[in-house]
Protein backbone atom coordinates (compact mmCIF):
# COMPACT_ATOMS: atom_id res chain seq x y z
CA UNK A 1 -17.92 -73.82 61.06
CA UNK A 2 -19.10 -74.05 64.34
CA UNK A 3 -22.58 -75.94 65.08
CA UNK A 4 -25.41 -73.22 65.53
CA UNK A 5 -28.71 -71.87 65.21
CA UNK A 6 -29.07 -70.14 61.88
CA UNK A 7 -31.73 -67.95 60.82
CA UNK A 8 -32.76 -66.18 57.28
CA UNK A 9 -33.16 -62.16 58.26
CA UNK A 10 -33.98 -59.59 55.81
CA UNK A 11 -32.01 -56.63 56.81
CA UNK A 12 -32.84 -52.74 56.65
CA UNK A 13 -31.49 -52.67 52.71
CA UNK A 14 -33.54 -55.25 51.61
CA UNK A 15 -30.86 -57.86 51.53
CA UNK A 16 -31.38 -61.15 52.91
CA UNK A 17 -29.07 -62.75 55.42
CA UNK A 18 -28.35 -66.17 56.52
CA UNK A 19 -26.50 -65.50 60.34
CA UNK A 20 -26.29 -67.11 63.75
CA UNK A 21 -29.50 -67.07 65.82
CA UNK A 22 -28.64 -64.27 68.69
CA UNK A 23 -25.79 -62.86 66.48
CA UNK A 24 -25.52 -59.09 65.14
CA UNK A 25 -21.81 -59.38 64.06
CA UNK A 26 -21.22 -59.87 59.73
CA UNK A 27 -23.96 -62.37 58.24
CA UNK A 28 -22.42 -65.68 57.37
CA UNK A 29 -24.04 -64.81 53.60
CA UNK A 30 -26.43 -62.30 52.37
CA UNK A 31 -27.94 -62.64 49.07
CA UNK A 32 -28.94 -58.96 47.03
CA UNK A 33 -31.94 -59.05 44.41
CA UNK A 34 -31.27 -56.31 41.39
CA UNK A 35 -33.82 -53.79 40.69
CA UNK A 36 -34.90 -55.69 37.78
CA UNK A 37 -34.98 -59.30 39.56
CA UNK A 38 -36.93 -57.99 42.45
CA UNK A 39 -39.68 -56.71 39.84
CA UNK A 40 -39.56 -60.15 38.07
CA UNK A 41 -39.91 -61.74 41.89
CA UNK A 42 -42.54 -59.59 43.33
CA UNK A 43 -43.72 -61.04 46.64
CA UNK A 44 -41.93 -64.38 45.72
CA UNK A 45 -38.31 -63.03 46.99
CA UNK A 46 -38.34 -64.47 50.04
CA UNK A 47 -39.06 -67.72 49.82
CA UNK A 48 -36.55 -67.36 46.72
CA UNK A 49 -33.83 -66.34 48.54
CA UNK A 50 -34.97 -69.41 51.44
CA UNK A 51 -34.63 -71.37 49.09
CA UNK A 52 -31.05 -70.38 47.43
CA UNK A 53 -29.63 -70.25 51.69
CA UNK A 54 -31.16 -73.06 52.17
CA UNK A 55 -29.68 -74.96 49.14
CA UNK A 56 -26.38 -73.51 50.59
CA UNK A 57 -26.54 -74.66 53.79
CA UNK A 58 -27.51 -78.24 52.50
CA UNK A 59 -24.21 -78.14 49.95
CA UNK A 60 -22.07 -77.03 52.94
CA UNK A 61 -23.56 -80.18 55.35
CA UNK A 62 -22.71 -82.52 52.71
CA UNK A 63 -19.33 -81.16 51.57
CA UNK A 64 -18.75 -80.97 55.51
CA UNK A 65 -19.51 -84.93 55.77
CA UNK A 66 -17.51 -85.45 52.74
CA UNK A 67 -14.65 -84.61 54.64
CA UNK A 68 -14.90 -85.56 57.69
CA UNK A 69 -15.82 -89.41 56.20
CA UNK A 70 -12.73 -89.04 54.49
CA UNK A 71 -10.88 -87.74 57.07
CA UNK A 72 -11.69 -90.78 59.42
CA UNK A 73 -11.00 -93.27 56.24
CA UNK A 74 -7.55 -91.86 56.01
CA UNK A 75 -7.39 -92.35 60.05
CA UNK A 76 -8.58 -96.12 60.16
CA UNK A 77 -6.50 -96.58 57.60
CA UNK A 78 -3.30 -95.61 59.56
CA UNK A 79 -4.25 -98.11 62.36
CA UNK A 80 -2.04 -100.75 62.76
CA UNK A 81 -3.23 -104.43 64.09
């Protein structure tokens, strides 16, 4: 994924959105409280539903430097001397 901007919207359904800042194509991820989990959240959704994108994103940064760190171990180790 591309480096960006990102921003947490809550959109006109009451879904929140994790997108590109500037960006009204599809979200990246959107996150839907039920009925009943909204009532158990009350006015504690949002920073709920921060909290679970921003969890995400962190997982996705360190699977991302996972790879790449592997991906230049498997490079240095094809260098010859």
């Amino acid at each position: 994924m591309s480096q960006a901007f990102l921003e947490i919207v809550e959109l006109e359904d009451g879904t929140f959105a994790l997108r590109r800042m500037e960006d009204e194509g599809e979200p990246l991820v959107e996150i839907h409280f039920s009925s009943e989990v909204e009532g158990f959240l009350g006015d504690h959704k949002v920073a709920i539903a921060k909290a679970m994108l921003g969890a995400g994103v962190q997982a996705a940064g360190a699977i991302s430097k996972s790879l790449m760190e592997a991906e230049e171990k498997e490079l240095s180790d094809r260098v010859l001397h």
